[in-house]
C-alpha atoms as a PDB file:
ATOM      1  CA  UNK A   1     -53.322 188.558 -45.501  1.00  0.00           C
ATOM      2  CA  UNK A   2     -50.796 188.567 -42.391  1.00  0.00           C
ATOM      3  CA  UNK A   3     -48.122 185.680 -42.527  1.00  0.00           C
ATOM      4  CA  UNK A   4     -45.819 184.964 -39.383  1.00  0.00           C
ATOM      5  CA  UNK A   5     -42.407 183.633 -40.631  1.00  0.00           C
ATOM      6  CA  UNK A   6     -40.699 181.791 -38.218  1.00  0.00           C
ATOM      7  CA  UNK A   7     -37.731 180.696 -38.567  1.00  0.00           C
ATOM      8  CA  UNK A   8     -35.679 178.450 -36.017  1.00  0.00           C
ATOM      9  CA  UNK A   9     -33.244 180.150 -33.617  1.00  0.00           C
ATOM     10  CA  UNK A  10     -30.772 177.972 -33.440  1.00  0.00           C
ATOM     11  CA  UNK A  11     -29.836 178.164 -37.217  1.00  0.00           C
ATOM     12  CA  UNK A  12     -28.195 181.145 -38.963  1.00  0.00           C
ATOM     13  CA  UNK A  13     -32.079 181.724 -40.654  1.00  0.00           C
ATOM     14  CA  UNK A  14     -32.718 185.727 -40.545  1.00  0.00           C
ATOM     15  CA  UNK A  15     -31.267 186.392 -44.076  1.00  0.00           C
ATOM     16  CA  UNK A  16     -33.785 183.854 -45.456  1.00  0.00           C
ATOM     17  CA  UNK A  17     -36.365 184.937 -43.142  1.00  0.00           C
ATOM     18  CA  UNK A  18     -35.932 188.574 -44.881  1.00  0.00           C
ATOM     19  CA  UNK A  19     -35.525 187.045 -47.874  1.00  0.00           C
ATOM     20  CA  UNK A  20     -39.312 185.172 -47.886  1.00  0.00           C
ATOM     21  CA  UNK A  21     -40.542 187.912 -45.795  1.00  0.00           C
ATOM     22  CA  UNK A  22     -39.145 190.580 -48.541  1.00  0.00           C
ATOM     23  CA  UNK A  23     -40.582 188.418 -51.204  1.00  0.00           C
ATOM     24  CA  UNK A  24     -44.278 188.391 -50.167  1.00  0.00           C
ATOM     25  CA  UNK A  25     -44.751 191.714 -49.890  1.00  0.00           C
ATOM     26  CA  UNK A  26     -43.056 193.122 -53.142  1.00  0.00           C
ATOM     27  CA  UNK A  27     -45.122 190.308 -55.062  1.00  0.00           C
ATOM     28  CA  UNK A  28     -48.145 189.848 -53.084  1.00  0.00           C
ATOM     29  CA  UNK A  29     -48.719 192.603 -50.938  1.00  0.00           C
ATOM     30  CA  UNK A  30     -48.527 189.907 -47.901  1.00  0.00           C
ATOM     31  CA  UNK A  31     -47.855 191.505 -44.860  1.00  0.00           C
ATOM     32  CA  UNK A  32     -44.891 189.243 -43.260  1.00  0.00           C
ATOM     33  CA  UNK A  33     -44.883 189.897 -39.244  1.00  0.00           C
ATOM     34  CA  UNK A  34     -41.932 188.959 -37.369  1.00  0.00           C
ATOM     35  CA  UNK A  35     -43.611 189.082 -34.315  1.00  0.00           C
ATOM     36  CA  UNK A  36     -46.723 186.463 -33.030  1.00  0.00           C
ATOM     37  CA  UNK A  37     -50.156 187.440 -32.564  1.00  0.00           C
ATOM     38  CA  UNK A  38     -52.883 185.008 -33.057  1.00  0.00           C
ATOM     39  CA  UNK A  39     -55.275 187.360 -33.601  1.00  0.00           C
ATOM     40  CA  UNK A  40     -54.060 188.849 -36.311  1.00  0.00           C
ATOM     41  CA  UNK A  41     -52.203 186.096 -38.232  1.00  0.00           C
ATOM     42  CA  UNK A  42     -53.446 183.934 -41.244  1.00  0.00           C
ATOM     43  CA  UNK A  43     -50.687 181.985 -41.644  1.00  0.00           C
ATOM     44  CA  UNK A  44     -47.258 180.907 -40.524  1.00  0.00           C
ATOM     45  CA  UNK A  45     -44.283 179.860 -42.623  1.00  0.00           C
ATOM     46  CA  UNK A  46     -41.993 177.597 -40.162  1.00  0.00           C
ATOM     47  CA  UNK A  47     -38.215 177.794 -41.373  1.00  0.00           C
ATOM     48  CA  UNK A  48     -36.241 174.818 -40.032  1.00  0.00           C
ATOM     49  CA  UNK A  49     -36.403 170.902 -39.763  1.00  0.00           C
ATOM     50  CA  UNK A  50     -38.523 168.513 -38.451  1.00  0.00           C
ATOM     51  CA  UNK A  51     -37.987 168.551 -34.853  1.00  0.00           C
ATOM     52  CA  UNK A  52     -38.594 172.283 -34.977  1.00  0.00           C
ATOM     53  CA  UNK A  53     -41.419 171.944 -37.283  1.00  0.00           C
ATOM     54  CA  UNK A  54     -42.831 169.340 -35.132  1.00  0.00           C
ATOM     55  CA  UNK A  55     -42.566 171.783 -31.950  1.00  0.00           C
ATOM     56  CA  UNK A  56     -44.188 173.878 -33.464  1.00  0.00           C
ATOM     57  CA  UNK A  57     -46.842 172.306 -35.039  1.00  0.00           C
ATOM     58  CA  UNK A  58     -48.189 172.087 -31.488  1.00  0.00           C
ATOM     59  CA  UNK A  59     -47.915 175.587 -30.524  1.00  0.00           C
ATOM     60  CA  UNK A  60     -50.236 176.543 -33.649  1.00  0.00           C
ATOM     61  CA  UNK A  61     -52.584 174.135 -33.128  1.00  0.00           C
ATOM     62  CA  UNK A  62     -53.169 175.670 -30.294  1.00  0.00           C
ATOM     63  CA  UNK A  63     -54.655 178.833 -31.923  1.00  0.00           C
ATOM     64  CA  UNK A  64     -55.967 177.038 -35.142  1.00  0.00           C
ATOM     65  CA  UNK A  65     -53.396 178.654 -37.292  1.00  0.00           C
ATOM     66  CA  UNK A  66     -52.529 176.703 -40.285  1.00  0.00           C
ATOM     67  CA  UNK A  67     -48.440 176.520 -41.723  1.00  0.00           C
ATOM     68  CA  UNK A  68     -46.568 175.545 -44.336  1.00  0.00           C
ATOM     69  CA  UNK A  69     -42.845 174.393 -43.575  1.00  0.00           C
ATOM     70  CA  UNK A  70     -39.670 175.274 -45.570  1.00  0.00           C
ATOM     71  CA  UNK A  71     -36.850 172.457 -44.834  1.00  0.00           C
ATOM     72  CA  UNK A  72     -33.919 173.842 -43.652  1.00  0.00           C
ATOM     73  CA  UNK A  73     -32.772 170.876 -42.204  1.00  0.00           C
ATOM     74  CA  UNK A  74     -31.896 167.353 -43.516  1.00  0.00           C
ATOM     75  CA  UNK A  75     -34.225 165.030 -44.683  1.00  0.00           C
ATOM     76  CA  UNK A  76     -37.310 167.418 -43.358  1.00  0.00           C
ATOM     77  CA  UNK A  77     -40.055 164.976 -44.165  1.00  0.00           C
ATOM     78  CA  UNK A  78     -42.504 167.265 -42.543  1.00  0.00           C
ATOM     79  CA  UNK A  79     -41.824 170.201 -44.975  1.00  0.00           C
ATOM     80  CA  UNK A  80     -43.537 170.801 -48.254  1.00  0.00           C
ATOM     81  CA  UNK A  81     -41.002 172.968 -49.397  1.00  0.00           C
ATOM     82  CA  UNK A  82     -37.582 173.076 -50.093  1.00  0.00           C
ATOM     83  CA  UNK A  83     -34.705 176.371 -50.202  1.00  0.00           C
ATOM     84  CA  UNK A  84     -34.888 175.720 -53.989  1.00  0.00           C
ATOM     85  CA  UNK A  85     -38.686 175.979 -54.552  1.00  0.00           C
ATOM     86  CA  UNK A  86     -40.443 177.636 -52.058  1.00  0.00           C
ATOM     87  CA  UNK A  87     -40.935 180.148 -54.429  1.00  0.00           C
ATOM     88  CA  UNK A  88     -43.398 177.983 -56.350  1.00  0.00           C
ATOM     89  CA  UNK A  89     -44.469 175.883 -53.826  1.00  0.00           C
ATOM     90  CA  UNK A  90     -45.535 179.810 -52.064  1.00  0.00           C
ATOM     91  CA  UNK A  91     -47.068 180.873 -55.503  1.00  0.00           C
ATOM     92  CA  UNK A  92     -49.163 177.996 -55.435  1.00  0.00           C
ATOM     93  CA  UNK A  93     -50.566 178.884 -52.105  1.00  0.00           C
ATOM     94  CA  UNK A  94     -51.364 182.570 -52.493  1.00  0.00           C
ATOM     95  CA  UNK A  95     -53.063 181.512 -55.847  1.00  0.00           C
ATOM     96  CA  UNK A  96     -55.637 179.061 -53.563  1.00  0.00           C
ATOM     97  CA  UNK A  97     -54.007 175.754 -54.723  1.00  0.00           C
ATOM     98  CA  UNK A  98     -53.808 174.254 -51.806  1.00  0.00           C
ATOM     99  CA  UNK A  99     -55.517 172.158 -48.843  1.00  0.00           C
ATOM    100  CA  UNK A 100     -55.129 171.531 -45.402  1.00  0.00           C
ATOM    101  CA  UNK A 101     -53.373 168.109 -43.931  1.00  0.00           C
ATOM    102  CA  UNK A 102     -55.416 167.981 -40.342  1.00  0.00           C
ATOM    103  CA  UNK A 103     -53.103 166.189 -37.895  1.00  0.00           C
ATOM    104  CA  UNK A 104     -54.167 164.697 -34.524  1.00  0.00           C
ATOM    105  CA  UNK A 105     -52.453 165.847 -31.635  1.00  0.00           C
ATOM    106  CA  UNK A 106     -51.681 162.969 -28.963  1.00  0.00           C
ATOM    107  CA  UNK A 107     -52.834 164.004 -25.316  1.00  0.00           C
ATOM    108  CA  UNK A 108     -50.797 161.911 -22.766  1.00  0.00           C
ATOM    109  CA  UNK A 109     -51.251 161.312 -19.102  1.00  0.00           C
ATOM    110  CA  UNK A 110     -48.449 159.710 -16.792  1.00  0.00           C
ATOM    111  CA  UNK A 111     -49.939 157.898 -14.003  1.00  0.00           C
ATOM    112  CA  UNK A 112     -47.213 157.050 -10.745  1.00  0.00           C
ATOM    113  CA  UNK A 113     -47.709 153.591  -8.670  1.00  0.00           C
ATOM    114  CA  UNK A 114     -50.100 155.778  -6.454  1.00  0.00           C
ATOM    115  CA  UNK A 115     -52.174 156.572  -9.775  1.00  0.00           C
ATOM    116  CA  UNK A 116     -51.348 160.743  -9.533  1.00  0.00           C
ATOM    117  CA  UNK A 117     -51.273 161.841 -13.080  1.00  0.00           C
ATOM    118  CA  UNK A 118     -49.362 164.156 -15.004  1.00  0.00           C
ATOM    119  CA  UNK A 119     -50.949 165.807 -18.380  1.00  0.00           C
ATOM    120  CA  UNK A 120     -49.403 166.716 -21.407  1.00  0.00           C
ATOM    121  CA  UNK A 121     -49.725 167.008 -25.267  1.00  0.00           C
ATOM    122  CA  UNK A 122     -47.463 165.655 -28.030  1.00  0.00           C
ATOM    123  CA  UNK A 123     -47.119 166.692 -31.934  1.00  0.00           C
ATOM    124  CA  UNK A 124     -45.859 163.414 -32.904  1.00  0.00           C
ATOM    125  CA  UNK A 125     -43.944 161.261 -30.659  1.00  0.00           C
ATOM    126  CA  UNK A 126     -44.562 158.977 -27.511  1.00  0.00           C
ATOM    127  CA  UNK A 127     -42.085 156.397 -26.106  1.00  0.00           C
ATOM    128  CA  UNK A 128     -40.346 154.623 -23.283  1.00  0.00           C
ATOM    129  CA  UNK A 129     -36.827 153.780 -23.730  1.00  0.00           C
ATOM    130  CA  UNK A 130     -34.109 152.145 -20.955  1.00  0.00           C
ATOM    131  CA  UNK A 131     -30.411 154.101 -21.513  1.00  0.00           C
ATOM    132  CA  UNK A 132     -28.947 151.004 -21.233  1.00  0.00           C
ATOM    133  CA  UNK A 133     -31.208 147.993 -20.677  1.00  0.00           C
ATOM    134  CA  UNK A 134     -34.117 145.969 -21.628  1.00  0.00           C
ATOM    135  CA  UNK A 135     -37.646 146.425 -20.006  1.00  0.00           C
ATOM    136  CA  UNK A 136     -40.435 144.859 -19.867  1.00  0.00           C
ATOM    137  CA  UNK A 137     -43.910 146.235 -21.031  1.00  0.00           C
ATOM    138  CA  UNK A 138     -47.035 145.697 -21.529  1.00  0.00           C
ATOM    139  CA  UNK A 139     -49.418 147.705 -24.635  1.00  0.00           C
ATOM    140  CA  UNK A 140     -53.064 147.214 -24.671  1.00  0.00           C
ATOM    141  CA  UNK A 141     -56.096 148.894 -27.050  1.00  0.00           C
ATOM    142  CA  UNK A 142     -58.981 150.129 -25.925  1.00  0.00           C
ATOM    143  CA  UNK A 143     -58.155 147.514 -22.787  1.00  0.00           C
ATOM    144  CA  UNK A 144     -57.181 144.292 -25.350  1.00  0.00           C
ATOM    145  CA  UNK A 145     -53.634 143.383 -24.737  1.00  0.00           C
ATOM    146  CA  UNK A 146     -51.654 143.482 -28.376  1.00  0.00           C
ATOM    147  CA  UNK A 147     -48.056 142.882 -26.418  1.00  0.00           C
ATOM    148  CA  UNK A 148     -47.987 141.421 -23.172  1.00  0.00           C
ATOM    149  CA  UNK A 149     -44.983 141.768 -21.027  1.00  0.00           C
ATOM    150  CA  UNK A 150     -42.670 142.013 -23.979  1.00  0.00           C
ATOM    151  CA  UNK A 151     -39.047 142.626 -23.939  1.00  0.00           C
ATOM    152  CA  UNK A 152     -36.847 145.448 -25.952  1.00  0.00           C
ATOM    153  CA  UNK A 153     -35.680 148.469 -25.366  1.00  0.00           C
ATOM    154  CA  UNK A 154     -38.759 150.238 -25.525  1.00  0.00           C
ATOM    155  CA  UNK A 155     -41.674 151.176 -27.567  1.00  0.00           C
ATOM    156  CA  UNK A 156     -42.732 153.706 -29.658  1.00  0.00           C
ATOM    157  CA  UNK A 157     -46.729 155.510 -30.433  1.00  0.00           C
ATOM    158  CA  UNK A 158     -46.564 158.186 -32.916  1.00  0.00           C
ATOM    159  CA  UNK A 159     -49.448 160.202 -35.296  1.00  0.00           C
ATOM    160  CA  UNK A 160     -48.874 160.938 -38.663  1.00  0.00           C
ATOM    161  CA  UNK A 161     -46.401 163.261 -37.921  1.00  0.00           C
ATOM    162  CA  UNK A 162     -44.061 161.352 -35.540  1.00  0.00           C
ATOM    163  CA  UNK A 163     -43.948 158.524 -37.958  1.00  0.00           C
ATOM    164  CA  UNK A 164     -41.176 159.414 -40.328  1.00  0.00           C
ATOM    165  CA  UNK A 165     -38.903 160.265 -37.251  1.00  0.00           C
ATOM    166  CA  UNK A 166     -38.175 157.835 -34.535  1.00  0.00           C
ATOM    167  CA  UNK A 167     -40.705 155.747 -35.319  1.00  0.00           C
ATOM    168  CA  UNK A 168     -38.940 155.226 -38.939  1.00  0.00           C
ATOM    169  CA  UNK A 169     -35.806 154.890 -37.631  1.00  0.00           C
ATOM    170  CA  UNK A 170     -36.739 151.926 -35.676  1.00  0.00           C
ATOM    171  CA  UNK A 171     -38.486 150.430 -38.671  1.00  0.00           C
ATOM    172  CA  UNK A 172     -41.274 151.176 -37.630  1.00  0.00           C
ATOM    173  CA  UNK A 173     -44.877 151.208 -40.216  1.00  0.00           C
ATOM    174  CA  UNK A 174     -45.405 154.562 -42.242  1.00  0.00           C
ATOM    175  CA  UNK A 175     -49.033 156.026 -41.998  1.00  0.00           C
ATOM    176  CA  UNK A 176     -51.358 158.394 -43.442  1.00  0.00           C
ATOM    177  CA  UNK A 177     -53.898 158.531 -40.606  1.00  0.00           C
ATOM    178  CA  UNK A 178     -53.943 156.983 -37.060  1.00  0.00           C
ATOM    179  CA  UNK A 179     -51.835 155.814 -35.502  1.00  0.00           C
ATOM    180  CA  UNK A 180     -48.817 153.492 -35.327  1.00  0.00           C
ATOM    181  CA  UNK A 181     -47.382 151.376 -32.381  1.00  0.00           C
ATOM    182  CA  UNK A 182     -43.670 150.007 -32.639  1.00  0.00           C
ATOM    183  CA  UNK A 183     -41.367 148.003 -30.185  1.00  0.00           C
ATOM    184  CA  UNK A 184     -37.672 149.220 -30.047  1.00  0.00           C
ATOM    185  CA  UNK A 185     -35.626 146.099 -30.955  1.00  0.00           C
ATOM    186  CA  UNK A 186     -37.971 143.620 -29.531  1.00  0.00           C
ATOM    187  CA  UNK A 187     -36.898 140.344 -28.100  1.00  0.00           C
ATOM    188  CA  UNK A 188     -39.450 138.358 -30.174  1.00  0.00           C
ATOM    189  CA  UNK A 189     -39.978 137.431 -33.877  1.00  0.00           C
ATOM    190  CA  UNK A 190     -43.738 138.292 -33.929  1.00  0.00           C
ATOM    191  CA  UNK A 191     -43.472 141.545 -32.266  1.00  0.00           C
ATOM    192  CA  UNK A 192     -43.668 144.208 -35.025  1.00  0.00           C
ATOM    193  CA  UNK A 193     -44.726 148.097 -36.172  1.00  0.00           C
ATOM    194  CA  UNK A 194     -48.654 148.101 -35.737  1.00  0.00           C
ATOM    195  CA  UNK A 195     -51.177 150.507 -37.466  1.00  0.00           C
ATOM    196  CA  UNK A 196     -53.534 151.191 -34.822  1.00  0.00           C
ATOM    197  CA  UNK A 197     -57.286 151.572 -36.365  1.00  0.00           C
ATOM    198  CA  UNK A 198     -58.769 154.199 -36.497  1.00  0.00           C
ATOM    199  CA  UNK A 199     -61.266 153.838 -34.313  1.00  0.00           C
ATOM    200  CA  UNK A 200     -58.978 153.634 -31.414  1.00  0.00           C
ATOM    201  CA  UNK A 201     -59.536 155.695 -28.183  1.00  0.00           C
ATOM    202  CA  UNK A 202     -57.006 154.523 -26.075  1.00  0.00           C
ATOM    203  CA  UNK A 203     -53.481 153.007 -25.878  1.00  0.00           C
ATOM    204  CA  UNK A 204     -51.895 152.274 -22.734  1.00  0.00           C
ATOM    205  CA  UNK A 205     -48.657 150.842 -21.809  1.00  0.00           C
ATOM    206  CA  UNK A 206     -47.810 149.156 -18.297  1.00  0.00           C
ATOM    207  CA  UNK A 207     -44.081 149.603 -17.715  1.00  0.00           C
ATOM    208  CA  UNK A 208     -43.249 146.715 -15.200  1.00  0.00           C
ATOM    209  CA  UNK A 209     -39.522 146.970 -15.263  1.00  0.00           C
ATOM    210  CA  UNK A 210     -35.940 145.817 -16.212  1.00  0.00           C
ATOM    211  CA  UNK A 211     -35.856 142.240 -17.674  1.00  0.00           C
ATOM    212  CA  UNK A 212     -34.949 139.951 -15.280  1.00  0.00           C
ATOM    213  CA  UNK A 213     -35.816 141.784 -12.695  1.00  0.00           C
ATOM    214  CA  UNK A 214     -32.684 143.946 -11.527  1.00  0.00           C
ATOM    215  CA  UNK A 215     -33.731 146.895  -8.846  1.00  0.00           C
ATOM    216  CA  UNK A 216     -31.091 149.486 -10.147  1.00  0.00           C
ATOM    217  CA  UNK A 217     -33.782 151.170 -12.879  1.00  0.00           C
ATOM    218  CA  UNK A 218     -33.463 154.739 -12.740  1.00  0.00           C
ATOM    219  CA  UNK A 219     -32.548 155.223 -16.422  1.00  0.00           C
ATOM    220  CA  UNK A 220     -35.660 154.403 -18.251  1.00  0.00           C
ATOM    221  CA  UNK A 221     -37.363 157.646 -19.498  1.00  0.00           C
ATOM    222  CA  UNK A 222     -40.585 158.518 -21.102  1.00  0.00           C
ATOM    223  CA  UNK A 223     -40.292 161.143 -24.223  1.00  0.00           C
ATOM    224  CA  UNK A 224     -43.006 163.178 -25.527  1.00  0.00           C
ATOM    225  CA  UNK A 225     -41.469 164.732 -29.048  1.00  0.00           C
ATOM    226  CA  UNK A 226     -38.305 166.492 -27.651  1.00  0.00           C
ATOM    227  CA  UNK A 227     -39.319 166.240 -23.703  1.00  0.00           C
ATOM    228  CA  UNK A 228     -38.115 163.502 -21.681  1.00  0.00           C
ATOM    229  CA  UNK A 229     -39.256 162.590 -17.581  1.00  0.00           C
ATOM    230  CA  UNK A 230     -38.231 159.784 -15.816  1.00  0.00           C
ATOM    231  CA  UNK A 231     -40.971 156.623 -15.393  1.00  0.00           C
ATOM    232  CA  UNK A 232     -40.638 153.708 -12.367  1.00  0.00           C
ATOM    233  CA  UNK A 233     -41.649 150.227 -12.213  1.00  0.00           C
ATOM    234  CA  UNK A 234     -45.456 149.966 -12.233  1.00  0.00           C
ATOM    235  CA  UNK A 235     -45.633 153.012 -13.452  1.00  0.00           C
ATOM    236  CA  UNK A 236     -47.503 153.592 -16.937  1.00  0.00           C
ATOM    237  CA  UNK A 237     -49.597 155.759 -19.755  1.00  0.00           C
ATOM    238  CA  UNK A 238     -52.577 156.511 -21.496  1.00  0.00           C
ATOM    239  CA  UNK A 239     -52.001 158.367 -24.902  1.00  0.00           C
ATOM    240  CA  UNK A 240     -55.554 159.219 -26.438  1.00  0.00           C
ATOM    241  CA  UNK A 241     -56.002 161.103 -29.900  1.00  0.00           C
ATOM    242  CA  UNK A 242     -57.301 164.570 -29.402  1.00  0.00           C
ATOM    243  CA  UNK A 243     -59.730 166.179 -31.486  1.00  0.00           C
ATOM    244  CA  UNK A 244     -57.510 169.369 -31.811  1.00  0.00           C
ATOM    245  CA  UNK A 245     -55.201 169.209 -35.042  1.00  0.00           C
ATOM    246  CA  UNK A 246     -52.289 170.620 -36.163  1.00  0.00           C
ATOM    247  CA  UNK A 247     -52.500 172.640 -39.595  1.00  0.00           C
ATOM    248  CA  UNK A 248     -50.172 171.495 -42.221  1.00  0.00           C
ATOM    249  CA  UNK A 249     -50.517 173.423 -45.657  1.00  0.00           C
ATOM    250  CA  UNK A 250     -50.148 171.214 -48.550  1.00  0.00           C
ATOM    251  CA  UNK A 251     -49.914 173.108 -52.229  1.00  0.00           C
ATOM    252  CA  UNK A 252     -51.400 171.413 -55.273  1.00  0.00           C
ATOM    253  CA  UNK A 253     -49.656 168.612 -56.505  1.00  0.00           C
ATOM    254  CA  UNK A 254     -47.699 167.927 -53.627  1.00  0.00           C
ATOM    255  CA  UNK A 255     -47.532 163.651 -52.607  1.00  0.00           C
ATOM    256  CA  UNK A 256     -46.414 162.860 -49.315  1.00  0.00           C
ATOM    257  CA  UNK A 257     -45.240 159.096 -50.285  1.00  0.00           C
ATOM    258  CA  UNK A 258     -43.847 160.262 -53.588  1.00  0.00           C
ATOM    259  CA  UNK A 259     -41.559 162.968 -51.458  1.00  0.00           C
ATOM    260  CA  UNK A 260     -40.422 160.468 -48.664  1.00  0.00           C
ATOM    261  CA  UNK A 261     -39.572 157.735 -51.593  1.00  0.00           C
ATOM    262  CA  UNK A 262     -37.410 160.788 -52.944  1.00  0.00           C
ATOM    263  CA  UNK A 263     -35.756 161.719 -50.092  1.00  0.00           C
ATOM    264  CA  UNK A 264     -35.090 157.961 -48.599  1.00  0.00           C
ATOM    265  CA  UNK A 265     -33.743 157.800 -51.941  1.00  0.00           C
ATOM    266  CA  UNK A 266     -35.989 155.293 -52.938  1.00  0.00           C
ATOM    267  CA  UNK A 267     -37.438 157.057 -56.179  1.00  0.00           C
ATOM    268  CA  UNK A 268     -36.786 155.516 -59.518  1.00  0.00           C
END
């Protein structure tokens, strides 16, 4: 068995890198490679926290290769591991005791006034926010209208995987499948966080403008996970789940609800 360990490069993460690397092949004979080539590798073990996990999540779904993720962040609500059990959580693995959490990936096209589209993919996250001000927008299904020309500060559509970052932060619904829709401090009452079914094959969202109708709007932007690109007046999206998934090892045991409860610090 061949195991990439990645770690991120913008933390001080060789030492542990070595460390897990070192690890799996005096116990397990696992051949850690410190290099990338799809072809030869099982597995990947992604060292870091969620935005880097999240990265690359996309990048290995790309070649099919399933990971498991060691927080060395914060919070890390995408890892399954932590820097004081990763030794069991790794033992667990090697022994079989595991499955595989399949996570959409969100394909995304930008369409300009003059309907020219730009295509990308996201891990987790899609939203429009204003740096400053509030916009108006409009979110429809599968072509039903669920907000029309509502005011806030943005709105959020995030998978499974984007939902315990921005999407939480703005209060937005927690999900185990599908996805989730959620205005940015919406100017109505009735306007809140909304599970998409299913079923769904399409959401699209009309971006008509600054509320009130000022021309000066050159600081709303459109993110896609860690991206960001500028979107106009009449300008607007289509976000459609993919079939292509990202890989997330789970071990035996493990409860996604029962770890975010412990790390909002809402366990009893």
């Amino acid at each position: 068995m061949k195991v990439a360990i990645i770690p991120d490069p913008e933390k001080n993460l060789l030492d542990f890198g070595l460390e897990v690397g070192n690890w799996l092949k005096d116990k397990y004979s696992v051949l850690p490679n410190w290099g990338f080539d799809e072809k030869e590798i099982d597995m990947a073990i992604l060292l870091g926290g969620d935005g880097f996990i999240m990265k690359k999540s996309l990048y290995l779904a790309t070649y099919k290769i399933p990971f498991l993720a060691i927080n060395c962040g914060t919070k890390g609500f995408l890892a399954v591991a932590e820097k004081d059990n990763w030794h069991e959580v790794l033992e667990k693995v090697l022994n079989g005791r595991y499955t595989i959490d399949k996570r959409q990936i969100l394909s995304v096209s930008h369409f300009d006034a003059a309907n020219k589209s730009r295509n990308f993919k996201a891990a987790g996250n899609v939203y429009i926010r204003h740096r400053a001000y509030m916009i108006l927008f409009t979110v429809s299904i599968d072509g039903k209208i669920i907000y029309k020309e509502l005011g806030g500060d943005g709105v959020i559509v995030a998978n499974v995987t984007g939902a315990t970052a921005y999407n939480l932060a703005a209060d937005g619904a927690l999900i185990t499948g599908g996805l989730v829709i959620t205005p940015i401090c919406p100017h109505a009452l009735n306007a809140k966080s909304l599970p998409v079914p299913k079923s769904a094959k399409k959401i699209e969202i009309f971006y008509h403008g600054r509320k009130g109708g000022q021309e000066d709007d050159e600081g709303c932007l459109l993110f896609s996970d860690s991206e960001k690109f500028p979107i106009l007046p009449g300008e607007r999206l289509e976000i459609r789940p993919l079939k292509k998934e990202a890989l997330f090892v789970t071990q035996e045991g493990f409860s996604f609800i029962e770890s975010l409860q412990k790390k909002l610090g809402l366990s009893t």
